[in-house]
N, C-alpha and C. Protein backbone atom coordinates (compact mmCIF):
# COMPACT_ATOMS: atom_id res chain seq x y z
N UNK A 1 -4.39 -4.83 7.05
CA UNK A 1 -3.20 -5.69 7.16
C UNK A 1 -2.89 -6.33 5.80
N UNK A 2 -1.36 -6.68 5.49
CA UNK A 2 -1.30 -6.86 4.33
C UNK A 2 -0.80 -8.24 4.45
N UNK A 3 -1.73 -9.51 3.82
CA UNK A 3 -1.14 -10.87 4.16
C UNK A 3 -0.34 -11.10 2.96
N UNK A 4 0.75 -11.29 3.56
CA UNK A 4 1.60 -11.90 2.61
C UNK A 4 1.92 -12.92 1.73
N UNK A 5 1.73 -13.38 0.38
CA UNK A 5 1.88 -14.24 -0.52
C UNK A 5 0.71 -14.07 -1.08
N UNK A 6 -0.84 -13.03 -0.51
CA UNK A 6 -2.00 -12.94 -1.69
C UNK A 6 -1.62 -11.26 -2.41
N UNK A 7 -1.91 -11.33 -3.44
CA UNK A 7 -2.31 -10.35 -4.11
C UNK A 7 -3.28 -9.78 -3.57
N UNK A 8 -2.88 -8.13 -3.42
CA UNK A 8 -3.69 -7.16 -2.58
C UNK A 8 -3.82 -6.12 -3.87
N UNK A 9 -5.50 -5.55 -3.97
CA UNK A 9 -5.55 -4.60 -4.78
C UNK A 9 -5.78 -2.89 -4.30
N UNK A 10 -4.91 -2.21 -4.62
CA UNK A 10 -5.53 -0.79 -4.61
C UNK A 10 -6.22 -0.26 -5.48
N UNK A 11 -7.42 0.25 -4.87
CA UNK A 11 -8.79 1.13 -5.45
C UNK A 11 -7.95 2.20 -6.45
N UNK A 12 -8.25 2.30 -7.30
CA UNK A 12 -8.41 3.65 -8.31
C UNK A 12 -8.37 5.07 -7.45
N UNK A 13 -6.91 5.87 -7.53
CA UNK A 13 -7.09 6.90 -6.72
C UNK A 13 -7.05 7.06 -5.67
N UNK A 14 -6.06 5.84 -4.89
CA UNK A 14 -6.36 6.00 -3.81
C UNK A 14 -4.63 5.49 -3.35
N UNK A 15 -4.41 4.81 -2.07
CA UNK A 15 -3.00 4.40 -1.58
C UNK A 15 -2.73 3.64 -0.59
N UNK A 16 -1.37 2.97 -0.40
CA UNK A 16 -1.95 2.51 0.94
C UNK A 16 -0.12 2.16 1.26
N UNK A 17 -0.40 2.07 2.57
CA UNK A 17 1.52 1.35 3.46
C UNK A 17 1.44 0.56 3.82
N UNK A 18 2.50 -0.58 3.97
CA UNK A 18 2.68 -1.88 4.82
C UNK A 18 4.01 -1.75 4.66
N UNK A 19 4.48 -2.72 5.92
CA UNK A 19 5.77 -3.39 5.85
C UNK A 19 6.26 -4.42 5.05
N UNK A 20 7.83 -4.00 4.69
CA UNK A 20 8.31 -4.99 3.91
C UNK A 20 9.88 -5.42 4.22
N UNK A 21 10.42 -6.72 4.38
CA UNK A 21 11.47 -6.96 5.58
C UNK A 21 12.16 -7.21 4.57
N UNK A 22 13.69 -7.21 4.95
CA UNK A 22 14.78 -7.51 4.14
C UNK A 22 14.73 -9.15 4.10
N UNK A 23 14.71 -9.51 2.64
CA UNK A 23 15.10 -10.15 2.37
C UNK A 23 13.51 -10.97 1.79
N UNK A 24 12.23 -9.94 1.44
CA UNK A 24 11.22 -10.49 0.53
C UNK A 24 11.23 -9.90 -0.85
N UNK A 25 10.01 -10.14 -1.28
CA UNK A 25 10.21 -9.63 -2.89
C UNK A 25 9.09 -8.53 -2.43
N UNK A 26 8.65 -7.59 -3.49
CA UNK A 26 7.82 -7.04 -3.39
C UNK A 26 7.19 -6.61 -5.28
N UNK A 27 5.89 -7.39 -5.64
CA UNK A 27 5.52 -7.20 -6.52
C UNK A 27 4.36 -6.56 -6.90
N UNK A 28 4.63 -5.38 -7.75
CA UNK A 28 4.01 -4.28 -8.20
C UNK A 28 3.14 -5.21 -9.54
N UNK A 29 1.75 -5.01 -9.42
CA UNK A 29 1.28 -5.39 -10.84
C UNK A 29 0.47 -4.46 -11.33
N UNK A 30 0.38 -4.05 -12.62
CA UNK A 30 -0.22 -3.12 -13.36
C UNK A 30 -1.72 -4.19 -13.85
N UNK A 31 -2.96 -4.28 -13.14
CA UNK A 31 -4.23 -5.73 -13.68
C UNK A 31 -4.56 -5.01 -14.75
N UNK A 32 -4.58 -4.00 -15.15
CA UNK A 32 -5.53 -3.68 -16.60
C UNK A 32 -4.96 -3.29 -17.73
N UNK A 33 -3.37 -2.42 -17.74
CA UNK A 33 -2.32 -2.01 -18.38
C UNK A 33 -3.12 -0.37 -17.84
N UNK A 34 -2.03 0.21 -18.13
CA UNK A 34 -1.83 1.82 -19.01
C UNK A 34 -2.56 2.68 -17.68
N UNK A 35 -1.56 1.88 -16.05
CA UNK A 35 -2.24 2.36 -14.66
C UNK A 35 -0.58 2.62 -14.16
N UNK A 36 -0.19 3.68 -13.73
CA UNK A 36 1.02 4.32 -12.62
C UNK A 36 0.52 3.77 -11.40
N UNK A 37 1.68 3.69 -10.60
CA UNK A 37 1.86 3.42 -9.28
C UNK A 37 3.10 4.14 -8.79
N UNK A 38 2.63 4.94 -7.80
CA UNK A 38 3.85 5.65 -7.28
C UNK A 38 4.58 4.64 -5.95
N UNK A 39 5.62 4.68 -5.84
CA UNK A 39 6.45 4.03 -4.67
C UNK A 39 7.40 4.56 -3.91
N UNK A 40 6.55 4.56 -2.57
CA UNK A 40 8.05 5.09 -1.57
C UNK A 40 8.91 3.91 -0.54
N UNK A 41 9.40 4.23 -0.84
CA UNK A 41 10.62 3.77 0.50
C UNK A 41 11.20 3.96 1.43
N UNK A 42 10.86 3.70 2.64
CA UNK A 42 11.49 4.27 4.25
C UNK A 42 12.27 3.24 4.71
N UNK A 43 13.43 3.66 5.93
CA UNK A 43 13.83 2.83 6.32
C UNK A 43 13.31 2.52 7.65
N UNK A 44 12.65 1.08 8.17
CA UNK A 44 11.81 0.63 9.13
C UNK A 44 13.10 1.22 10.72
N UNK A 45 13.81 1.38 10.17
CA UNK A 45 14.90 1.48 11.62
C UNK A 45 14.73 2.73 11.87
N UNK A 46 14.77 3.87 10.96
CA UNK A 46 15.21 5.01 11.01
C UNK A 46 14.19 6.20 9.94
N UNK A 47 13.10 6.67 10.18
CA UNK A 47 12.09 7.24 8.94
C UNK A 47 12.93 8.13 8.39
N UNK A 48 13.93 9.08 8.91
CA UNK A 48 14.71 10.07 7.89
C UNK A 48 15.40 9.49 7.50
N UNK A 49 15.18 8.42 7.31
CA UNK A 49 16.41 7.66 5.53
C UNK A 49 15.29 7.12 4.89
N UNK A 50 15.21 7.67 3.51
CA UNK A 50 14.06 6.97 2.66
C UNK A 50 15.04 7.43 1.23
N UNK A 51 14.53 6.76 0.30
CA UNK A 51 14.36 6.53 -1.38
C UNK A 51 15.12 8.12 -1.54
N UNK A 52 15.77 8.19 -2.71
CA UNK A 52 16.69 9.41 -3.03
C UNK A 52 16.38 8.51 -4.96
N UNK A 53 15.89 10.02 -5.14
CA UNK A 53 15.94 9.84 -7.05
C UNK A 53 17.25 10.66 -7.51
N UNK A 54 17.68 11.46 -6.33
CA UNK A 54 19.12 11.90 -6.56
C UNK A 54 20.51 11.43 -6.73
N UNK A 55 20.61 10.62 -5.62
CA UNK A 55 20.93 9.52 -5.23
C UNK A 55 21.10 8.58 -6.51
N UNK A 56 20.16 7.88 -6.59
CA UNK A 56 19.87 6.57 -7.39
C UNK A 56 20.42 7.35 -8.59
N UNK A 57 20.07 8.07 -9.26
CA UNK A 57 20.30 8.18 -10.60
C UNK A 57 21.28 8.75 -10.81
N UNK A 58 22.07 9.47 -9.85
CA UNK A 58 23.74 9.86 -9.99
C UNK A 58 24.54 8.39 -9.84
N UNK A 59 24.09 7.50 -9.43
CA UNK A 59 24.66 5.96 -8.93
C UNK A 59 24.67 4.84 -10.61
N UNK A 60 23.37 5.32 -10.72
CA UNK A 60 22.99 4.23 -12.21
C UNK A 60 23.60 5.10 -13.19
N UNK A 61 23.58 5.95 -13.31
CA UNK A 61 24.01 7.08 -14.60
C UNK A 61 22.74 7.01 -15.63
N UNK A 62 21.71 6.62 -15.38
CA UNK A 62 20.56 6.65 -16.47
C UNK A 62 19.33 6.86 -15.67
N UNK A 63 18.03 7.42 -16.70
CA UNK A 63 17.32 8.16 -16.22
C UNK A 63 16.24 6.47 -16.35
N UNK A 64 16.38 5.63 -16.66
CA UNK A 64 15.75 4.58 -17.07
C UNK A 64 15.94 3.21 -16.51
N UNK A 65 15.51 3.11 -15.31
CA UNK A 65 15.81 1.84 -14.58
C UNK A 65 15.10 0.98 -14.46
N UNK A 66 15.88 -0.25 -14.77
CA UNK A 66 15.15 -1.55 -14.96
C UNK A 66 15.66 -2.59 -14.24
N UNK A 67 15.84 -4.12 -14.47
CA UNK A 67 15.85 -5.12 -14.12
C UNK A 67 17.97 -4.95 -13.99
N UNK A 68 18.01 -5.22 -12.31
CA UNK A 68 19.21 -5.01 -11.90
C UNK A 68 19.63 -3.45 -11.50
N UNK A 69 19.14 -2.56 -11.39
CA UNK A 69 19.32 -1.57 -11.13
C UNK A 69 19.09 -1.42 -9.70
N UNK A 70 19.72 -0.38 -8.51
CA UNK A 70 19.57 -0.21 -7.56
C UNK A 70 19.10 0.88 -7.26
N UNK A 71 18.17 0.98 -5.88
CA UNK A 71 17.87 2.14 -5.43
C UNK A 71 17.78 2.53 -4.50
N UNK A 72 18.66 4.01 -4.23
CA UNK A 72 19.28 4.24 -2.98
C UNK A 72 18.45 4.86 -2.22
N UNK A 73 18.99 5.06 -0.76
CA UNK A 73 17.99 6.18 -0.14
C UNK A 73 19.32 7.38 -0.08
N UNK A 74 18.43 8.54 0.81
CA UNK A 74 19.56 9.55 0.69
C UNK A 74 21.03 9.41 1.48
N UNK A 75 21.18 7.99 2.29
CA UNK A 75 22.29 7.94 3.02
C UNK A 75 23.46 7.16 2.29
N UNK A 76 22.62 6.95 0.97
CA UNK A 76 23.30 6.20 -0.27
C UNK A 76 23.60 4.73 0.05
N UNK A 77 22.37 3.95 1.37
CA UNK A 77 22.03 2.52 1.17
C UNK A 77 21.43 2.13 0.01
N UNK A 78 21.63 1.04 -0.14
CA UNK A 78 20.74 -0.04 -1.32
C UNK A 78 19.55 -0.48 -0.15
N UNK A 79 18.17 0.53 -0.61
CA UNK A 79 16.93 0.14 -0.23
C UNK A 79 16.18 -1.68 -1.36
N UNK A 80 16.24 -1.26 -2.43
CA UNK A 80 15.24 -1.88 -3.42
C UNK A 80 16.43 -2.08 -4.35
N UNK A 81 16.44 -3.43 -5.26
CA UNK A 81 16.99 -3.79 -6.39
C UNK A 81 16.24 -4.23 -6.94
N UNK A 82 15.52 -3.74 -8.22
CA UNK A 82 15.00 -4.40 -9.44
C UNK A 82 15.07 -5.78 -9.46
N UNK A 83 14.50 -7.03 -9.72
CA UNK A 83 14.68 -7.55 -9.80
C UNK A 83 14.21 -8.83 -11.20
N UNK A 84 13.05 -7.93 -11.40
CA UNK A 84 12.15 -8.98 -12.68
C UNK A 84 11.36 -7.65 -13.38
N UNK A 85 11.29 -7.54 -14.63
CA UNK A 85 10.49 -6.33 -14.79
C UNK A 85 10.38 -6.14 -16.04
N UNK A 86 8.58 -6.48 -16.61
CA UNK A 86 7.78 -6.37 -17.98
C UNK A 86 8.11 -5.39 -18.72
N UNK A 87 8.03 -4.64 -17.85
CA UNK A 87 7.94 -3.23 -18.85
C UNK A 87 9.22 -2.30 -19.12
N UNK A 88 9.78 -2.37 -18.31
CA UNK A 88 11.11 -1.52 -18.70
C UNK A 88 11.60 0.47 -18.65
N UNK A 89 10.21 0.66 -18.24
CA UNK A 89 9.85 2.26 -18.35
C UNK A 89 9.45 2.76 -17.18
N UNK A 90 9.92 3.14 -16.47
CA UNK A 90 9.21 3.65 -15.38
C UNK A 90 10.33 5.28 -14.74
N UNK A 91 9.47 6.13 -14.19
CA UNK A 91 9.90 7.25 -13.84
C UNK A 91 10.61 7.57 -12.50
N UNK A 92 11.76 8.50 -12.25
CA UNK A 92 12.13 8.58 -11.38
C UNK A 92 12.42 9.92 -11.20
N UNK A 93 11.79 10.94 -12.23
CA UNK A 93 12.09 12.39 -12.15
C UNK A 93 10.92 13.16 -11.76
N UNK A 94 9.90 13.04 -11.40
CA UNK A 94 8.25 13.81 -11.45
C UNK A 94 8.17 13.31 -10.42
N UNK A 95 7.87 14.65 -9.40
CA UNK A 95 7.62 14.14 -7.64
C UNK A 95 5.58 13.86 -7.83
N UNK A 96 5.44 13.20 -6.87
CA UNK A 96 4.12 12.55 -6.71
C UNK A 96 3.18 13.72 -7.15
N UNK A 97 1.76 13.50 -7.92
CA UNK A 97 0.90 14.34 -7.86
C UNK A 97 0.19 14.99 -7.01
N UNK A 98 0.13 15.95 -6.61
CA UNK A 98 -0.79 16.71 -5.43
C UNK A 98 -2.14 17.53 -5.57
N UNK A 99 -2.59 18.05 -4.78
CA UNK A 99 -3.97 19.16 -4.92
C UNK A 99 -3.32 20.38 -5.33
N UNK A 100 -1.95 20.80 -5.86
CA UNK A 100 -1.54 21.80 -6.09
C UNK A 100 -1.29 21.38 -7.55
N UNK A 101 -0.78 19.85 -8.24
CA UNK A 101 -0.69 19.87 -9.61
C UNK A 101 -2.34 19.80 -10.17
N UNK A 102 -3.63 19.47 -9.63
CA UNK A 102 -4.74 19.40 -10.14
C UNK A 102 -5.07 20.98 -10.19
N UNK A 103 -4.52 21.75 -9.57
CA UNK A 103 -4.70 23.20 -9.58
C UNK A 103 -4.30 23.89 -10.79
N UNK A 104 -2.18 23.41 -10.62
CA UNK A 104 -2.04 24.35 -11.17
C UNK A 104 -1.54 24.00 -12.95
N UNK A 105 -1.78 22.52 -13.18
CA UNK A 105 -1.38 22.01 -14.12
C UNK A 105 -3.21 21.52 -14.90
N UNK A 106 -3.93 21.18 -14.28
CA UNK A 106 -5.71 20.47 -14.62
C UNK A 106 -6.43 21.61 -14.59
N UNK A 107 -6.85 22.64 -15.78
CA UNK A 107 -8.00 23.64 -15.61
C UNK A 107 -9.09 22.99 -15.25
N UNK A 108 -9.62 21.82 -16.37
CA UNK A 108 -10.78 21.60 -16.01
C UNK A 108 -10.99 20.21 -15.02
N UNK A 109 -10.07 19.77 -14.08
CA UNK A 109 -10.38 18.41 -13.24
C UNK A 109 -10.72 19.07 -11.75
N UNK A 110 -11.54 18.46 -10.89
CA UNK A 110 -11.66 19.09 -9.82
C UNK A 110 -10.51 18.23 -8.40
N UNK A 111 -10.34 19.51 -7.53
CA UNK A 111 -9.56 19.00 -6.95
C UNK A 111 -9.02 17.67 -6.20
N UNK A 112 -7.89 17.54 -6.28
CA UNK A 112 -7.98 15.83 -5.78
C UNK A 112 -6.46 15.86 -5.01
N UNK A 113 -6.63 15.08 -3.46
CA UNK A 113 -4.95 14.94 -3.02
C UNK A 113 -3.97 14.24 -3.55
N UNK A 114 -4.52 13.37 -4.70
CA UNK A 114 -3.28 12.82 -5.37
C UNK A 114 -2.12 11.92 -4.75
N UNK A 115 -1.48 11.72 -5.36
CA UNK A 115 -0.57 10.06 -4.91
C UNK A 115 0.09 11.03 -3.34
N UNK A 116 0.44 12.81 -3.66
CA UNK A 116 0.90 13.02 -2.27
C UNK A 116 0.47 12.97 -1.45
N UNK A 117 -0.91 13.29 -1.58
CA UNK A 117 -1.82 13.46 -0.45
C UNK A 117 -2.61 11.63 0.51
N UNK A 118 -2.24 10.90 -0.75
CA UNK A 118 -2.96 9.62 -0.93
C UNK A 118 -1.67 9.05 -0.17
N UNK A 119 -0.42 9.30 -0.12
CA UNK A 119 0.83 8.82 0.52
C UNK A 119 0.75 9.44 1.54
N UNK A 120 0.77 10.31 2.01
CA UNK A 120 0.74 11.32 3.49
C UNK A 120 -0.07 10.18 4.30
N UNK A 121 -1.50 10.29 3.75
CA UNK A 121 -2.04 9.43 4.57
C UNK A 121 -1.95 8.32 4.94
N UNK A 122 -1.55 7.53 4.30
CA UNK A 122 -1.57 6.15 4.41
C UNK A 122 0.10 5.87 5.25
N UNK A 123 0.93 6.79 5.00
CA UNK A 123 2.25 6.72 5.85
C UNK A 123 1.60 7.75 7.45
N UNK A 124 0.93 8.17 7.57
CA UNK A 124 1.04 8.86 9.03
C UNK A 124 0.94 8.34 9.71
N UNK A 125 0.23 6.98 10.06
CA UNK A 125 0.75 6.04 11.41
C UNK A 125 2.11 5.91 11.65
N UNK A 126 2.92 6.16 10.59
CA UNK A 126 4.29 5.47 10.75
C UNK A 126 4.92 6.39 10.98
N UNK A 127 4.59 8.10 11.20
CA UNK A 127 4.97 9.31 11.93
C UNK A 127 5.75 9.88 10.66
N UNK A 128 5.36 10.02 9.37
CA UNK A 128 5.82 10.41 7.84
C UNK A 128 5.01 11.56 7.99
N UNK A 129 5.81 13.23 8.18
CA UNK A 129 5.20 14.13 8.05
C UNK A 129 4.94 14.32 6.15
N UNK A 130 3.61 15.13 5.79
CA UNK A 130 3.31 15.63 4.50
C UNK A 130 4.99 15.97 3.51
N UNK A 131 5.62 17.01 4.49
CA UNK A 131 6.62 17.78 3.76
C UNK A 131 7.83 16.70 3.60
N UNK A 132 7.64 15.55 4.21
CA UNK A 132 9.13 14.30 4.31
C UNK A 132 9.04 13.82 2.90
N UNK A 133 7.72 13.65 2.57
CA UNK A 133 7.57 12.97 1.23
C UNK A 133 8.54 12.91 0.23
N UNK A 134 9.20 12.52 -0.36
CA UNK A 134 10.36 12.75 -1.69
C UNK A 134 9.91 12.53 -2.76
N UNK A 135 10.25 12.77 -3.75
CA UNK A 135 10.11 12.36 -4.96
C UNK A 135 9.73 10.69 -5.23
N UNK A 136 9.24 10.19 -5.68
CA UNK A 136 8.47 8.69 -5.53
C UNK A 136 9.33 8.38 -7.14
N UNK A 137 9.32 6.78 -7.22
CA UNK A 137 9.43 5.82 -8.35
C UNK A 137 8.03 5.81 -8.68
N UNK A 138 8.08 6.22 -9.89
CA UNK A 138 6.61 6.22 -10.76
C UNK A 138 6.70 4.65 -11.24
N UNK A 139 6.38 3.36 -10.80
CA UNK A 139 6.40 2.46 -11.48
C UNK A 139 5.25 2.68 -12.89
N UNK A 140 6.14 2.05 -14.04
CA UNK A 140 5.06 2.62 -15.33
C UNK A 140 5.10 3.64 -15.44
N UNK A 141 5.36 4.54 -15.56
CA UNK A 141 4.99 5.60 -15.71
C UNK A 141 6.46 6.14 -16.94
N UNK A 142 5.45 6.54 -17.80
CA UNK A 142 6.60 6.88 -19.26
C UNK A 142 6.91 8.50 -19.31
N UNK A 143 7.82 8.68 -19.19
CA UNK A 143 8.38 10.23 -19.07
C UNK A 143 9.65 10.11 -20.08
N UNK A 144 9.48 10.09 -21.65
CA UNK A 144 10.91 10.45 -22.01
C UNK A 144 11.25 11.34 -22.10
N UNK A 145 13.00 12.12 -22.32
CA UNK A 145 13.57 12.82 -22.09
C UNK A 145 13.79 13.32 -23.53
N UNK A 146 13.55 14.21 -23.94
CA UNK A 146 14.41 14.88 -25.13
C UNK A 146 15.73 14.94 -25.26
N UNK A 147 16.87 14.43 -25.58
CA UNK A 147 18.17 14.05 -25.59
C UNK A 147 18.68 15.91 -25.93
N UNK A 148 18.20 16.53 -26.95
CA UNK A 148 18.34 17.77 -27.04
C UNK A 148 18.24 18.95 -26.58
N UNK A 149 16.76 19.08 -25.68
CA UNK A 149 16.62 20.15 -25.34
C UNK A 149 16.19 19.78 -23.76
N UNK A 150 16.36 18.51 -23.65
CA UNK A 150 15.89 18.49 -21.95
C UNK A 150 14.35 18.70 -21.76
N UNK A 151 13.68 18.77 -22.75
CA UNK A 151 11.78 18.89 -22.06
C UNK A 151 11.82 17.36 -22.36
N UNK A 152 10.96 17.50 -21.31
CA UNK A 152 9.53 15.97 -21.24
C UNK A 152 8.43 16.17 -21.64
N UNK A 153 8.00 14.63 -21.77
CA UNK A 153 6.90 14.71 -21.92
C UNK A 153 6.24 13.31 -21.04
N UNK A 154 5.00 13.78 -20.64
CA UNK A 154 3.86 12.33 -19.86
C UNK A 154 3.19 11.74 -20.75
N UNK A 155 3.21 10.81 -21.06
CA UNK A 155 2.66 9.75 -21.94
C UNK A 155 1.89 8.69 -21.42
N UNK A 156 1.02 7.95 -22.10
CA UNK A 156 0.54 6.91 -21.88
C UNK A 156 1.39 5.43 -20.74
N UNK A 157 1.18 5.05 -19.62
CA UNK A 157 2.38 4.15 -19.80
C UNK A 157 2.45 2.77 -21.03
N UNK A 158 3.27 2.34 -20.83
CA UNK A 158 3.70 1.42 -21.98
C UNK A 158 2.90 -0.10 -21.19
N UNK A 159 2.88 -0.13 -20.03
CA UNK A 159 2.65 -1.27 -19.22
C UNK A 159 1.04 -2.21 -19.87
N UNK A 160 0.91 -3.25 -20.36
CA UNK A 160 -0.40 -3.38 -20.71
C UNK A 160 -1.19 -4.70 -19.43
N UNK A 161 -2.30 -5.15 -19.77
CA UNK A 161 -2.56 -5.95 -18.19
C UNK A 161 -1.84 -7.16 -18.02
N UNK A 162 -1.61 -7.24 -16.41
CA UNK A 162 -0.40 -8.19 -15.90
C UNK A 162 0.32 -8.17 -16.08
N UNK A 163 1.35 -7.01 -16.59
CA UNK A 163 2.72 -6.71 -16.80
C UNK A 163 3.38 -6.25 -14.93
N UNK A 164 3.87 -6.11 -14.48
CA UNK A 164 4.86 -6.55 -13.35
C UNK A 164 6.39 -6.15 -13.00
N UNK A 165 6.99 -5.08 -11.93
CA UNK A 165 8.08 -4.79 -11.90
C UNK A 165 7.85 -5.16 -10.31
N UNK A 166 9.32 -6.00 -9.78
CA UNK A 166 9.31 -7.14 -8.96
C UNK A 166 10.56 -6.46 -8.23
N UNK A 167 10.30 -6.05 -6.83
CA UNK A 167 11.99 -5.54 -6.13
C UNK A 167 12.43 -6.59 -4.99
N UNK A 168 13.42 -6.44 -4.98
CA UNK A 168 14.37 -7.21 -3.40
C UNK A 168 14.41 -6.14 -2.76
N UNK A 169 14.11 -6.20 -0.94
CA UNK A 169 14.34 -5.51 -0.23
C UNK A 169 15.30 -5.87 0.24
N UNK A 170 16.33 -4.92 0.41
CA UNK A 170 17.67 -4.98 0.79
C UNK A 170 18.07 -4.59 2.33
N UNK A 171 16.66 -4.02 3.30
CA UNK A 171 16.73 -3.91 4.28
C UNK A 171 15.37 -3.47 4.81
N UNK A 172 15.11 -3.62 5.58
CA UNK A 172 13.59 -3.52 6.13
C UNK A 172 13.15 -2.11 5.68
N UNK A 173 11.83 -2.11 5.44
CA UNK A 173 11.70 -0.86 5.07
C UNK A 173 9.96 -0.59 5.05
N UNK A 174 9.23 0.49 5.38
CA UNK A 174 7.97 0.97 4.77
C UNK A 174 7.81 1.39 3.78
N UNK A 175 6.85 0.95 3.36
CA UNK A 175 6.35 1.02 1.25
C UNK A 175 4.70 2.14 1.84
N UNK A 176 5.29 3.12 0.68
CA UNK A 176 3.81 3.61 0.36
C UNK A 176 3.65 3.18 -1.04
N UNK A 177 2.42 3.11 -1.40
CA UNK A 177 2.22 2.32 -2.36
C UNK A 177 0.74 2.90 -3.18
N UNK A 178 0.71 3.59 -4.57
CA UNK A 178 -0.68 4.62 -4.89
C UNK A 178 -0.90 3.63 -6.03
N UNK A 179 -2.45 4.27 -6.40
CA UNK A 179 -2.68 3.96 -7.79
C UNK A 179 -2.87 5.66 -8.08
N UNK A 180 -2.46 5.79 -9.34
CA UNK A 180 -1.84 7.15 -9.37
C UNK A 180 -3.31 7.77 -9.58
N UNK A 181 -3.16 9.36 -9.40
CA UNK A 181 -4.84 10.15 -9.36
C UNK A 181 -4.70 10.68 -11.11
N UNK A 182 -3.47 11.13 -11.37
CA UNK A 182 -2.89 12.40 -12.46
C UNK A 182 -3.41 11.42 -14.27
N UNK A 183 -4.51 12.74 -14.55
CA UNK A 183 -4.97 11.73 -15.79
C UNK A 183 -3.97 11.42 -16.95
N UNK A 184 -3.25 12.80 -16.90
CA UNK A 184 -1.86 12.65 -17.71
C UNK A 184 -0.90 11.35 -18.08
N UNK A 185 -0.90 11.09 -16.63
CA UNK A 185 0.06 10.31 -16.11
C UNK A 185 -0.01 8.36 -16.93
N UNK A 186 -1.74 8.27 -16.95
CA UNK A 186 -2.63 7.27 -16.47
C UNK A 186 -3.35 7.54 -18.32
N UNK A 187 -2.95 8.16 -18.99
CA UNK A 187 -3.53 8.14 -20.11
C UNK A 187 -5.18 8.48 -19.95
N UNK A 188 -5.68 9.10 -19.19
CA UNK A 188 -6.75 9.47 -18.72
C UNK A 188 -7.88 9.08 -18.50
N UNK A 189 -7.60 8.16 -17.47
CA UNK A 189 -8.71 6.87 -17.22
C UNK A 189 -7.51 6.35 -15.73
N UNK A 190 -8.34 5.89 -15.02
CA UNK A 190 -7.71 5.51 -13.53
C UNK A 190 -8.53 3.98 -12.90
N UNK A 191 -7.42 3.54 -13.23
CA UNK A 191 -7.27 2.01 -12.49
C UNK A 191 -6.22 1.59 -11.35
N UNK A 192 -7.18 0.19 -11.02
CA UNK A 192 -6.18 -0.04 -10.17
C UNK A 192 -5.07 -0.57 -10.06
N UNK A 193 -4.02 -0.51 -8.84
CA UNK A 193 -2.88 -1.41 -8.86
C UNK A 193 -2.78 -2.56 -7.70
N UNK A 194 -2.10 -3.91 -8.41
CA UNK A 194 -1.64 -4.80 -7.19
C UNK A 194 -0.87 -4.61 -6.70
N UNK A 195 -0.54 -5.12 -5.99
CA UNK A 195 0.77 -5.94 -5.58
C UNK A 195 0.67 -7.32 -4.38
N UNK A 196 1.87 -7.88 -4.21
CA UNK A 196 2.43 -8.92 -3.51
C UNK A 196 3.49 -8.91 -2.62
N UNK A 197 3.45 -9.55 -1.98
CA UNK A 197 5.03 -9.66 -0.72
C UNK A 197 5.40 -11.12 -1.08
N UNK A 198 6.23 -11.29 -1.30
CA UNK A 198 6.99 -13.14 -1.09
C UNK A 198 8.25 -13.30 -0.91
N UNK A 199 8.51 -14.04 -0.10
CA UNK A 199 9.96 -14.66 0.09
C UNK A 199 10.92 -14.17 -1.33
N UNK A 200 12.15 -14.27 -0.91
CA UNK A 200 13.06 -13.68 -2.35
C UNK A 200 13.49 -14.47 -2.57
N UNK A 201 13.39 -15.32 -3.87
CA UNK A 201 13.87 -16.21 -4.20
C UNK A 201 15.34 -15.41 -5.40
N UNK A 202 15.55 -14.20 -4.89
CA UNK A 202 16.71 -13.68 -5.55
C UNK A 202 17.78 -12.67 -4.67
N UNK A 203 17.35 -13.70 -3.42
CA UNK A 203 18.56 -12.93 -2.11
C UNK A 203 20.08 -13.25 -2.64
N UNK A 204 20.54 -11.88 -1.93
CA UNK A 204 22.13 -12.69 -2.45
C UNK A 204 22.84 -13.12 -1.37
């Protein structure tokens, strides 16, 4: 159970879901720096409306969302609005890591289910089949874009400890919530992530 107003930590590699009602905050903390957290979004009314990176980023026109930015699900509601946020970098193009990227991207790491597999689970009480999963908000997580040729690259994140990206829920919703597995991702070392629930002191 997730009590609301303490800071709750996730283990290294691992994930977890709770509810989050319209009209709290929901705060993501990075405790050590240079740790991803993947984030999903469902809608508590309805599970086939969740988080759209399609969506959202045809809406914002930028691949780089920060403080004031919105994020849609695929029915093109406002799930989550940015609301406070350290770091400024975080990903919305790289779907969650799986036992198929430790395969087919990690020669030498041994297999691991990764933020998808680590999200599957932790959403299946809430009847979230494996294949529903979408593409996740990499909070932290640094992916720039080559302006020229369109490759990426995974980098270190920029996030260092107690840095913090803070959302408004804009309507009730289930959060999956990882500390990411992908060493790439995580600068190659795996820590954990917080977070918080509190009242919104930035309802509109």
């Amino acid at each position: 159970m997730t009590l609301k107003g303490q800071t709750q930590t996730i283990p290294p590699r691992s994930g977890t879901a709770f509810t989050l009602s319209a009209g709290e905050t929901l705060t993501v903390i990075d405790p050590e720096g240079g740790q991803v957290a993947d984030l999903l979004a469902i809608s508590a009314a309805d599970t086939r409306e969740m988080i759209s990176s399609g969506r959202t980023l045809d809406y914002a026109e930028t691949l780089y969302l920060s403080t004031g930015n919105l994020l849609y699900s695929n029915r093109s509601n406002v799930m989550l609005e940015i609301v406070e946020d350290k770091v400024g970098r975080h990903d919305f193009l790289l779907t969650p890591c799986s036992e198929a990227t430790f395969r087919l991207c990690y020669d030498n790491e041994p297999p691991h289910p990764g933020c998808h597999g680590n999200l599957h689970a932790a959403l299946s009480p809430y009847g979230i089949a494996e294949d529903a999963i979408p593409v996740a908000f990499n909070c932290f997580m640094n992916v720039p874009v080559d302006g020229e040729t369109g490759r990426l690259k995974v980098l270190p994140p920029l996030s260092r400890a107690g840095d913090f990206i803070r959302f408004h829920a804009r309507m009730d919703l289930i959060i999956g919530l990882t500390a990411c597995s992908a060493p790439a991702s995580n600068g190659g070392s795996f820590k954990p992530i917080q977070y918080r629930i509190g009242q919104d002191e930035f309802a509109r």
